[in-house]
C-alpha atoms as a PDB file:
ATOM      1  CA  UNK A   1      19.880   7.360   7.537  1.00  0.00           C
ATOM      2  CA  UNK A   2      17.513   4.333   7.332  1.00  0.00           C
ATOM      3  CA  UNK A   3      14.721   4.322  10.399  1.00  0.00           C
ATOM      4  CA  UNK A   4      14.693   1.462  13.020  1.00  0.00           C
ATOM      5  CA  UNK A   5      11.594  -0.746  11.338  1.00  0.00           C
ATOM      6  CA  UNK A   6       8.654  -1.917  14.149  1.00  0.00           C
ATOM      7  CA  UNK A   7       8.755  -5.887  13.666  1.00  0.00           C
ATOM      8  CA  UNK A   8       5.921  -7.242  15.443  1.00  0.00           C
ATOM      9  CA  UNK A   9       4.724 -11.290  14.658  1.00  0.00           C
ATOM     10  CA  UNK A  10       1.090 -11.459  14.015  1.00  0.00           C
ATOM     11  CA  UNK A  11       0.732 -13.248  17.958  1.00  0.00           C
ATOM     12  CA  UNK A  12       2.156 -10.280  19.248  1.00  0.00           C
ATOM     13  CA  UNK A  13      -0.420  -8.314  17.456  1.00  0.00           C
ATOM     14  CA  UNK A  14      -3.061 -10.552  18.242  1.00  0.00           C
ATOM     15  CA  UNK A  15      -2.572  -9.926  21.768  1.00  0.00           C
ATOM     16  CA  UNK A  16      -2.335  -6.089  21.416  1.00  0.00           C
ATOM     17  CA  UNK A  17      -5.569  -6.515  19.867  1.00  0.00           C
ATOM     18  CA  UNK A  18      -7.108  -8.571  22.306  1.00  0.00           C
ATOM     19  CA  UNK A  19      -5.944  -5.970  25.032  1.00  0.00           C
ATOM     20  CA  UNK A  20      -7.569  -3.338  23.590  1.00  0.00           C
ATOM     21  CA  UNK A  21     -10.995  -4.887  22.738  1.00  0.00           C
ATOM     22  CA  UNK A  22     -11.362  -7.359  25.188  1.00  0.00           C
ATOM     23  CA  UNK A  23     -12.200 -11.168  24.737  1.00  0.00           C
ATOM     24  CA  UNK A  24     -15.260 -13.533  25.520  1.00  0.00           C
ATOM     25  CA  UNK A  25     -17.576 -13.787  28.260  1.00  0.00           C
ATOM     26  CA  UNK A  26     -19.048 -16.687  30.428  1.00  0.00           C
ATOM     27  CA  UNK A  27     -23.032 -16.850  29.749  1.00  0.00           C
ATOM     28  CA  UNK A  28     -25.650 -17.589  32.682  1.00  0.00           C
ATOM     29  CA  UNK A  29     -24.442 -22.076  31.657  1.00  0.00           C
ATOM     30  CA  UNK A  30     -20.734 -20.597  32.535  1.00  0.00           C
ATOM     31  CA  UNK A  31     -19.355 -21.404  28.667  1.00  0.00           C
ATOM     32  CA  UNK A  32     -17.675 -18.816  26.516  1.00  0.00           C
ATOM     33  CA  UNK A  33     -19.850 -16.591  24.226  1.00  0.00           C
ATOM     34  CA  UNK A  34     -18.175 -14.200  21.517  1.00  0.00           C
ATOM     35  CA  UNK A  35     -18.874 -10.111  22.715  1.00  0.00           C
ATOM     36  CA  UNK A  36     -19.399  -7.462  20.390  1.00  0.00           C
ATOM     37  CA  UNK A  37     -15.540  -6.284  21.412  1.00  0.00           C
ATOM     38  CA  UNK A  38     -13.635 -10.146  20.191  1.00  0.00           C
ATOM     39  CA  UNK A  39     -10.857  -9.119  18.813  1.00  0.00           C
ATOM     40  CA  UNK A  40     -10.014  -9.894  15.187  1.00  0.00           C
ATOM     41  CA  UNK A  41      -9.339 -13.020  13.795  1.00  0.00           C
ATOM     42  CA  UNK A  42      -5.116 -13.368  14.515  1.00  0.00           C
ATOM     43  CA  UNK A  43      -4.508 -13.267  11.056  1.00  0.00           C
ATOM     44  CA  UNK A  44      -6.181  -9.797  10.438  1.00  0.00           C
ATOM     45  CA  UNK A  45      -4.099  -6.626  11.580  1.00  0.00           C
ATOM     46  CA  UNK A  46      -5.453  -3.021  11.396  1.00  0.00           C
ATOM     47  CA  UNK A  47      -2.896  -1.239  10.183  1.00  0.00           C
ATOM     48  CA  UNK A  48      -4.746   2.472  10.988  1.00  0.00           C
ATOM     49  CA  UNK A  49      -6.382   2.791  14.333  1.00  0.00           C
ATOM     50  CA  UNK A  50      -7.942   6.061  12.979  1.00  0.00           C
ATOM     51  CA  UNK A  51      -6.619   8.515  16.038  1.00  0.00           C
ATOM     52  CA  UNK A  52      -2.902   8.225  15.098  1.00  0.00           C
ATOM     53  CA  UNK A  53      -0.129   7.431  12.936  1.00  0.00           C
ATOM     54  CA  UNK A  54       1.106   4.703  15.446  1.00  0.00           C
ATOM     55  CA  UNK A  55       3.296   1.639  13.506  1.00  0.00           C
ATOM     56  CA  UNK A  56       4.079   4.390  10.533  1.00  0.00           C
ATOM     57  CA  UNK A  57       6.771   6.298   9.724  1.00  0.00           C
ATOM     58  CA  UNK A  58       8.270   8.140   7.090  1.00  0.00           C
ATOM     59  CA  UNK A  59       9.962   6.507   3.911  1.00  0.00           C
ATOM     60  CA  UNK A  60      13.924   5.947   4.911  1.00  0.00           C
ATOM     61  CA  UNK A  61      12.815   8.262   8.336  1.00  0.00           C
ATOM     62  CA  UNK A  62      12.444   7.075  12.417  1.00  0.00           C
ATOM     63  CA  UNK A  63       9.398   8.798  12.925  1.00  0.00           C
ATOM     64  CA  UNK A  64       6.318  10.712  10.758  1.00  0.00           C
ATOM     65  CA  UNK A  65       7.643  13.334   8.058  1.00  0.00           C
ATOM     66  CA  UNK A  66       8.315  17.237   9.560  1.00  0.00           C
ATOM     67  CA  UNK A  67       6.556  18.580   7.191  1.00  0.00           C
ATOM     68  CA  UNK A  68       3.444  17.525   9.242  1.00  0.00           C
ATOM     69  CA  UNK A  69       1.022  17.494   6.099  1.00  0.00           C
ATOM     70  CA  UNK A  70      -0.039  14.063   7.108  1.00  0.00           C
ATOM     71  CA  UNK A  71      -2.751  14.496   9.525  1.00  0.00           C
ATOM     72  CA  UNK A  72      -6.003  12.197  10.915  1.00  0.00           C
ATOM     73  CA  UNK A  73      -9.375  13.487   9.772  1.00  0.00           C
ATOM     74  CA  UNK A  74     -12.967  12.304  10.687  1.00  0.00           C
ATOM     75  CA  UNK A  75     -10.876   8.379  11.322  1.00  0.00           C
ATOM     76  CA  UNK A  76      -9.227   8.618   7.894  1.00  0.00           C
ATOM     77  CA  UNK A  77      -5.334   9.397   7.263  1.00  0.00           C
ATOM     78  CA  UNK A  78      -5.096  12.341   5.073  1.00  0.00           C
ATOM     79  CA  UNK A  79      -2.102  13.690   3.140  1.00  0.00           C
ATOM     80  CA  UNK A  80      -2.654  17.506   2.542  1.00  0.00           C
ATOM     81  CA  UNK A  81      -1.936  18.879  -1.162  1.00  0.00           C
ATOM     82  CA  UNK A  82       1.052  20.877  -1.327  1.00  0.00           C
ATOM     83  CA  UNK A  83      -0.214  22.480  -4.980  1.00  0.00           C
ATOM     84  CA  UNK A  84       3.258  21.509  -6.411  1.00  0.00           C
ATOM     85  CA  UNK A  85       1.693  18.101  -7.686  1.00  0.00           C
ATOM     86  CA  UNK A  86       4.811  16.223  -6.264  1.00  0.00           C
ATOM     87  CA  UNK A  87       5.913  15.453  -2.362  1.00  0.00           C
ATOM     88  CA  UNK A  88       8.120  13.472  -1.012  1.00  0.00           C
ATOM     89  CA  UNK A  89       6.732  12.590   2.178  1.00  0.00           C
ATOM     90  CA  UNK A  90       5.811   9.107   1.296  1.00  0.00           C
ATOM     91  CA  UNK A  91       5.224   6.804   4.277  1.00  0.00           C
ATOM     92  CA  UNK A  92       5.453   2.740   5.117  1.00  0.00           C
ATOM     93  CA  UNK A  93       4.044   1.142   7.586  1.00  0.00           C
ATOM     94  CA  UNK A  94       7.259  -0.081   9.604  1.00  0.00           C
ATOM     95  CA  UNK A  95       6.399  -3.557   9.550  1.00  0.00           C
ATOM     96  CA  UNK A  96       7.135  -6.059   6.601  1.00  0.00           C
ATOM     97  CA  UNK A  97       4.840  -8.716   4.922  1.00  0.00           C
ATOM     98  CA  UNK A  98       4.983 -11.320   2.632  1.00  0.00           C
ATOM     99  CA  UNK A  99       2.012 -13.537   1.575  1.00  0.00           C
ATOM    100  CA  UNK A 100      -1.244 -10.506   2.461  1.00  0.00           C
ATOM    101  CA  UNK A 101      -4.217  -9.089   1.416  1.00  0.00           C
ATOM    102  CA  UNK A 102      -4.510  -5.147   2.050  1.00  0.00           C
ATOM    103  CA  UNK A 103      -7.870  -3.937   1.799  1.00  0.00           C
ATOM    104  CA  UNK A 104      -8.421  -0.019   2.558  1.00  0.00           C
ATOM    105  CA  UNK A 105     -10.427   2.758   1.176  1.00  0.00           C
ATOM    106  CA  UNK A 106      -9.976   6.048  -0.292  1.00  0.00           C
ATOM    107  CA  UNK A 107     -10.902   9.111  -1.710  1.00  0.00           C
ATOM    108  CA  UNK A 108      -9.055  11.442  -4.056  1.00  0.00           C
ATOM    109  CA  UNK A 109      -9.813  15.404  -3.975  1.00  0.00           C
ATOM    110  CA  UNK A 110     -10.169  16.813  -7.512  1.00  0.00           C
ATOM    111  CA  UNK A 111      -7.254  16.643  -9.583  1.00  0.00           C
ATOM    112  CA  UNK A 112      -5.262  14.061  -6.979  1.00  0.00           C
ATOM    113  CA  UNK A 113      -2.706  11.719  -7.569  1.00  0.00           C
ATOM    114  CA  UNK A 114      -1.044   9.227  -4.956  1.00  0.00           C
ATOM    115  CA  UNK A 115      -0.651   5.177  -5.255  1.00  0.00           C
ATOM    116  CA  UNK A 116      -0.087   2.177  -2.709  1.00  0.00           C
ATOM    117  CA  UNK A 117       3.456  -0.055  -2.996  1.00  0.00           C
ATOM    118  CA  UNK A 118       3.939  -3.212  -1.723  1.00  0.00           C
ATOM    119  CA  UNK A 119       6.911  -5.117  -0.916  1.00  0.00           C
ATOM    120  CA  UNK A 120       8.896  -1.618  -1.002  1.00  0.00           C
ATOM    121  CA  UNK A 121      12.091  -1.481   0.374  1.00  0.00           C
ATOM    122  CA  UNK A 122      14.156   1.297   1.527  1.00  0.00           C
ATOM    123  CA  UNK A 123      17.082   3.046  -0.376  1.00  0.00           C
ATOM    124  CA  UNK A 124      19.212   6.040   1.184  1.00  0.00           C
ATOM    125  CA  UNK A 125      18.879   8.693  -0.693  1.00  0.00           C
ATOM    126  CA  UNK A 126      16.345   6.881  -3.597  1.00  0.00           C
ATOM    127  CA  UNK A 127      13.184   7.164  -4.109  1.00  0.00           C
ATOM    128  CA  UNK A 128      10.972   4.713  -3.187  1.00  0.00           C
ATOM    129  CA  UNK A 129       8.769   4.016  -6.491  1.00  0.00           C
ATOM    130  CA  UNK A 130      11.629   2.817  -7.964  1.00  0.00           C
ATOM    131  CA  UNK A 131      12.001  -0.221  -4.941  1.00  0.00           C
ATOM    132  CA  UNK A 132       8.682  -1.328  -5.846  1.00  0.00           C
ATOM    133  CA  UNK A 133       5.232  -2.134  -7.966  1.00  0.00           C
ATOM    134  CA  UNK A 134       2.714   0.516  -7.532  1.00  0.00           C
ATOM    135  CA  UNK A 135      -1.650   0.779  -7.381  1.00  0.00           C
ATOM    136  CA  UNK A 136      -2.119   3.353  -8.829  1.00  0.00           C
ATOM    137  CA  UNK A 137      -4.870   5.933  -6.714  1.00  0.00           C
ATOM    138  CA  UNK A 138      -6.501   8.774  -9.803  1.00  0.00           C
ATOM    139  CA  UNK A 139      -8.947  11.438 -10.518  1.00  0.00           C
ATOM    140  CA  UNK A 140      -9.245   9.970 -13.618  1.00  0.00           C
ATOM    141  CA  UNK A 141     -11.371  12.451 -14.863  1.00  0.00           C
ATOM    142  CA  UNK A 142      -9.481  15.411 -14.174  1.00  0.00           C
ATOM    143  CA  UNK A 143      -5.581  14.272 -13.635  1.00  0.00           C
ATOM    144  CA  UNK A 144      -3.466  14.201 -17.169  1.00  0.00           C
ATOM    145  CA  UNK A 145      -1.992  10.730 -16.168  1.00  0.00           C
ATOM    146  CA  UNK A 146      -5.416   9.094 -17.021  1.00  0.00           C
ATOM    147  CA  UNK A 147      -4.764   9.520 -20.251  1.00  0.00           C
ATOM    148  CA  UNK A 148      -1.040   9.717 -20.523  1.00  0.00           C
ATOM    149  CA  UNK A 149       0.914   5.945 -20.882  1.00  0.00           C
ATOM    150  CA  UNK A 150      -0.670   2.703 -22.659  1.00  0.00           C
ATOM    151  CA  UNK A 151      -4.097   1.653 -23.129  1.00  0.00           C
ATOM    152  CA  UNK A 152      -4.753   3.467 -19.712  1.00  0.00           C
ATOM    153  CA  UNK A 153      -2.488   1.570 -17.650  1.00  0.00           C
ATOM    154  CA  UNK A 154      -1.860   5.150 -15.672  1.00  0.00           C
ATOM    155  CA  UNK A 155      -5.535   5.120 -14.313  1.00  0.00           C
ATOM    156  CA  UNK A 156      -6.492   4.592 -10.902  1.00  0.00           C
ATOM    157  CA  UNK A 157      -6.315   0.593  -9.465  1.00  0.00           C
ATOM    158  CA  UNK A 158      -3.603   0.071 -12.621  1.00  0.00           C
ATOM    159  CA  UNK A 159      -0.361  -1.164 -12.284  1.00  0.00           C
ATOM    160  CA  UNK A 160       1.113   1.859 -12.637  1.00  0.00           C
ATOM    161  CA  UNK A 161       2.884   2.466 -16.344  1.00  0.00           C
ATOM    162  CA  UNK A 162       2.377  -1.439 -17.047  1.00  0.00           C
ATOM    163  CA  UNK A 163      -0.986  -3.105 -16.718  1.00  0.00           C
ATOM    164  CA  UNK A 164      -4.375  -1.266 -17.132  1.00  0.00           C
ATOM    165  CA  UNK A 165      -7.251  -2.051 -14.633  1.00  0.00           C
ATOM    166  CA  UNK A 166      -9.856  -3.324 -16.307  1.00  0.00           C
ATOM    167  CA  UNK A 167     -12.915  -2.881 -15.975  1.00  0.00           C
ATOM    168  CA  UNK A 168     -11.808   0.481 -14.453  1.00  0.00           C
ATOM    169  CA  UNK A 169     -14.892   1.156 -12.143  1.00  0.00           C
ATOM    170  CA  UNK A 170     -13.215   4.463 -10.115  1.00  0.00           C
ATOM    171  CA  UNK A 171     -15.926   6.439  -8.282  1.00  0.00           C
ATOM    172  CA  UNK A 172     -15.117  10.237  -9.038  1.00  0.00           C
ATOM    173  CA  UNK A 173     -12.987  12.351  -6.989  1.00  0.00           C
ATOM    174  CA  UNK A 174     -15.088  13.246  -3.279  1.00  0.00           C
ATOM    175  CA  UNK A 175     -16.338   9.729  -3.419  1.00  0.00           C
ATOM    176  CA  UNK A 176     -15.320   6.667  -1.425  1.00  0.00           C
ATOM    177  CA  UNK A 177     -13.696   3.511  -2.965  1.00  0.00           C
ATOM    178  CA  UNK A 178     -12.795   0.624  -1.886  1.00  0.00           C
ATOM    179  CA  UNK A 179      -9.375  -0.747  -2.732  1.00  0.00           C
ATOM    180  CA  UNK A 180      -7.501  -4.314  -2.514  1.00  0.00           C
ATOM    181  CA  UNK A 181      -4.224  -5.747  -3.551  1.00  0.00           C
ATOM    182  CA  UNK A 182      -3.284  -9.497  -2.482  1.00  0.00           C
ATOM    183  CA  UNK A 183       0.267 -11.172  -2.814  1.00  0.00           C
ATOM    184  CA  UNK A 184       0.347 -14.501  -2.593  1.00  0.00           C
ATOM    185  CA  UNK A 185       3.547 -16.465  -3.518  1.00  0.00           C
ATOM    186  CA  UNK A 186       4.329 -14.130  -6.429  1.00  0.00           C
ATOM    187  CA  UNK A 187       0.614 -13.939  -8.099  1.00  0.00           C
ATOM    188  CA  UNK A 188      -0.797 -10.504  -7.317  1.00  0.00           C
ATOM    189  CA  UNK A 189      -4.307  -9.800  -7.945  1.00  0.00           C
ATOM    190  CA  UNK A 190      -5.134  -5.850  -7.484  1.00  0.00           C
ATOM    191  CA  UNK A 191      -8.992  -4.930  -6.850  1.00  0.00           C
ATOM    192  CA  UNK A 192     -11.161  -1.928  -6.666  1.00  0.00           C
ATOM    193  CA  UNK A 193     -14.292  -1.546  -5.795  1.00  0.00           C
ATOM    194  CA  UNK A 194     -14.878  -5.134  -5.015  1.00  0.00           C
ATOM    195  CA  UNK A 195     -13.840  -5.985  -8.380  1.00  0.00           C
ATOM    196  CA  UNK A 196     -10.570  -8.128  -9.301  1.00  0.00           C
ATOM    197  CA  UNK A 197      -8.864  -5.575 -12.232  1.00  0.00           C
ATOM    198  CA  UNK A 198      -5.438  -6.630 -12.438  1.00  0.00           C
ATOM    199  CA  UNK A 199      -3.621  -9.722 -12.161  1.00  0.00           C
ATOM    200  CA  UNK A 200      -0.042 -10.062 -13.003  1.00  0.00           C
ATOM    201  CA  UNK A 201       2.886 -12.796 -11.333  1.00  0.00           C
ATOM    202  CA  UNK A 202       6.119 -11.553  -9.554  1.00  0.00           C
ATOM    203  CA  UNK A 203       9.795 -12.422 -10.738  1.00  0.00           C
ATOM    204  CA  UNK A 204       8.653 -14.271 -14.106  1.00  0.00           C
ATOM    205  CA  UNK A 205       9.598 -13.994 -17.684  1.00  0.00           C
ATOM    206  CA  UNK A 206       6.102 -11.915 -18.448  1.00  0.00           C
ATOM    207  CA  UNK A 207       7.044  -9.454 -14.927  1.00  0.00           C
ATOM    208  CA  UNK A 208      10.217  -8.801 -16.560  1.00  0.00           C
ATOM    209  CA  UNK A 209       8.916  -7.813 -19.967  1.00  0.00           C
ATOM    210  CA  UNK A 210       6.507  -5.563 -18.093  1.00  0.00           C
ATOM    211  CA  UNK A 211       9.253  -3.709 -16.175  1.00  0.00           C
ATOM    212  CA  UNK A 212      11.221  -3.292 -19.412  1.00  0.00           C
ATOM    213  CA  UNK A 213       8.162  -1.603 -21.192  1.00  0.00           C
ATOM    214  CA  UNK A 214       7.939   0.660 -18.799  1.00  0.00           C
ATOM    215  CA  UNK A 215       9.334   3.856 -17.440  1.00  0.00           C
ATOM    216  CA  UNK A 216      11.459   1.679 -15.329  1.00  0.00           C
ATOM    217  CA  UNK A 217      13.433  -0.529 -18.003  1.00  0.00           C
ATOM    218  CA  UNK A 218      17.126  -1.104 -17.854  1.00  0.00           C
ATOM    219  CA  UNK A 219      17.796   1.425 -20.903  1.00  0.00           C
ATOM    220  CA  UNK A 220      16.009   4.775 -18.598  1.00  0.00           C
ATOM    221  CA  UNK A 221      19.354   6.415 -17.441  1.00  0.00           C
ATOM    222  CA  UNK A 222      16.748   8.728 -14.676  1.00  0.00           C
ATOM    223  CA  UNK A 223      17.029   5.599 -12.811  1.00  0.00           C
ATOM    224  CA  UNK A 224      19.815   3.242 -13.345  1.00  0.00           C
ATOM    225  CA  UNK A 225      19.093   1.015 -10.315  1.00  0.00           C
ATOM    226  CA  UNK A 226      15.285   0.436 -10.776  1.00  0.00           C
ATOM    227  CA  UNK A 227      15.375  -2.251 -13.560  1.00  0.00           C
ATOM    228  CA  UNK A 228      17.237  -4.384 -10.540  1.00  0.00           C
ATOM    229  CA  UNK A 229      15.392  -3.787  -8.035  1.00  0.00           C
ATOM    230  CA  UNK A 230      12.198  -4.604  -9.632  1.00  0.00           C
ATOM    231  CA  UNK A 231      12.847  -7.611 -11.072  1.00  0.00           C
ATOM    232  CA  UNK A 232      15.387 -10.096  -9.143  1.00  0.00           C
ATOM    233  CA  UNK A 233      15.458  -7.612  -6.019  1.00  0.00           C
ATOM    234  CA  UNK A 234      11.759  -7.067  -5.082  1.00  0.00           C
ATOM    235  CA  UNK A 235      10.630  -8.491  -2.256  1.00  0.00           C
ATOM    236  CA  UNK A 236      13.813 -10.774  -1.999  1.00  0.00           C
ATOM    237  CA  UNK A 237      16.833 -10.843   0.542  1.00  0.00           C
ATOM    238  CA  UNK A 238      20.403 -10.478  -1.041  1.00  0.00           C
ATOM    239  CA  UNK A 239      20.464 -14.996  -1.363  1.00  0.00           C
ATOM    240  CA  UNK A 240      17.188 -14.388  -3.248  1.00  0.00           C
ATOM    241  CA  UNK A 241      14.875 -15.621  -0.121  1.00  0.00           C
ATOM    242  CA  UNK A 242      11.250 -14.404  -0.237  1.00  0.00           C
ATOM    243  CA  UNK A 243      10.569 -11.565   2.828  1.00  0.00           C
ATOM    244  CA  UNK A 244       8.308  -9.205   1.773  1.00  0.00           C
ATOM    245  CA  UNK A 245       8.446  -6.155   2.551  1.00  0.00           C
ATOM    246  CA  UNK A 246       6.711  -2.435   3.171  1.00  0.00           C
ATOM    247  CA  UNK A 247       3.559  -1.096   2.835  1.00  0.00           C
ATOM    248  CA  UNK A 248       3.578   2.485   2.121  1.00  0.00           C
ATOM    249  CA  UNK A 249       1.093   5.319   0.884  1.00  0.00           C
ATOM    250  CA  UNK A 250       2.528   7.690  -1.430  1.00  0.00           C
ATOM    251  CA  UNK A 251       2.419  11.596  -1.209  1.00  0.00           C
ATOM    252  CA  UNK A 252       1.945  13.253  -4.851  1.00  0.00           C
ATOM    253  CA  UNK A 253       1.818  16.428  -3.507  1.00  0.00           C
ATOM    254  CA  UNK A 254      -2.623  15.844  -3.469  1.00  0.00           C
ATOM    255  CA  UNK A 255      -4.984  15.859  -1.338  1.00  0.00           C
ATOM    256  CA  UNK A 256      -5.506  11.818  -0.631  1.00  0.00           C
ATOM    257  CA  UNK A 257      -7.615  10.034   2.253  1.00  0.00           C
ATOM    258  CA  UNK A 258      -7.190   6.068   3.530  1.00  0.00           C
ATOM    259  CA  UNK A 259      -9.266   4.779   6.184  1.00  0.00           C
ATOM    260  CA  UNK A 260     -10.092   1.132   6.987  1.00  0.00           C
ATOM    261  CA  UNK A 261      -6.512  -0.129   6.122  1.00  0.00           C
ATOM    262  CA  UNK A 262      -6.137  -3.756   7.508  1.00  0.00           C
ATOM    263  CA  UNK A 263      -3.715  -6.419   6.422  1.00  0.00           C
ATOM    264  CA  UNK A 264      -4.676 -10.598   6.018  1.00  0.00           C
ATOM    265  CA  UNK A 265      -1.389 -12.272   6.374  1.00  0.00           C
ATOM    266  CA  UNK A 266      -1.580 -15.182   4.179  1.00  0.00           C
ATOM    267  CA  UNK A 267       1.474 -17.142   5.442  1.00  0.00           C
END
């Protein structure tokens, strides 16, 4: 059964984060000076307030996964390995976007596998890589998908099984990255590391080829429905209207860690 989502406008979130941080003060001349505690610019929303999982849930779920392998460590989300190398406990944070850049960092344990989707939607009783494109988040160094698909296009910051990230810059596995992926009216520019490495544009000719060179393409029987819902159904409403949709952090079954996630709407 499909979770309530958590809509909440960027004022209303602007005013969350005003209550929590506080605004200006009045100098000694009685005019309004910025403090150290301003909240963000309205158009910036931290998505992680690095206590909790508040404004997340679980992929097609009303509240966190069960399994309770998603925990907060030292400010940074973690999802805890289950040493299968697959999970299902992917997660979405429960409000949609359209036009955004998501900047976050991560680290990847040794071996470690998980990704970032955007615009995902949810499907009862579907998984949710087939709903939408994927960043790919590696061990490059010591995970087989590095060097399994085309010209690299499985390693970490790619467009997972259809556009390599280039030049791929990935720190090794213990180390800190920084990570990026902005939408804006169908171009998508993916970046890692401060560096733009993929660029590809939504619902055109070229996305479509890309989807049907990929594990995804109409012809894979594993998933009949993907081919659809990556081309004319992602991010779109059933009368083909632009809304977005969720951000979610994917469990592989490795040990993964975000921190710093915040969202730019771009509307």
């Amino acid at each position: 059964m499909k979770g309530t989502s958590i809509v909440l406008t960027t004022a209303a979130i602007a005013l969350m984060l005003t209550s929590c941080f506080g605004g200006n003060k009045k100098n000694a001349e009685g005019t309004e000076e910025a403090t150290a505690s301003t909240a963000p610019a309205a158009n910036v929303v931290e998505i992680f307030n690095g206590k909790d999982f508040t404004g997340w849930r679980g992929y097609n779920l009303p509240g966190m996964p069960e399994s309770g392998r998603w925990t907060v460590e030292d400010g940074a989300m973690k999802i805890n390995g289950n040493g299968k190398g697959e999970g299902d406990d992917n997660i979405i944070f429960a409000t949609p976007f359209r036009n955004f850049k998501f900047t976050f960092e991560y680290k990847v344990g040794r071996g470690s596998n998980s990704g970032v989707f955007f615009y995902a939607k949810e499907i009862p009783g579907g998984p949710i890589y087939i709903t939408a494109p994927e960043y790919q988040i590696l061990d490059n160094e010591n995970h087989p998908d590095a060097r399994l698909g085309v010209d690299g296009n499985r390693a970490s910051a790619s467009l997972y099984d259809m556009m390599p990230a280039k030049p791929q810059n990935a720190k090794p596995f213990g180390e800190w990255n920084t990570g990026g992926i902005m939408v804006f009216k169908g171009t998508v520019i993916h970046y890692q590391n401060e560096v733009p490495v993929v660029e590809y544009h939504l619902w055109t000719p070229e996305w479509t080829a890309l989807i049907e060179n990929s594990k995804f393409s109409s012809t894979n029987p594993n998933w009949p429905d993907a081919f659809k819902l990556l081309t004319s159904g992602l991010g779109t409403d059933d009368a083909g209207n632009v809304v977005g949709g969720y951000i979610a952090l994917q469990d592989h079954g490795d040990d993964v860690w975000f921190r710093n996630l915040k969202v730019e709407i771009l509307d």
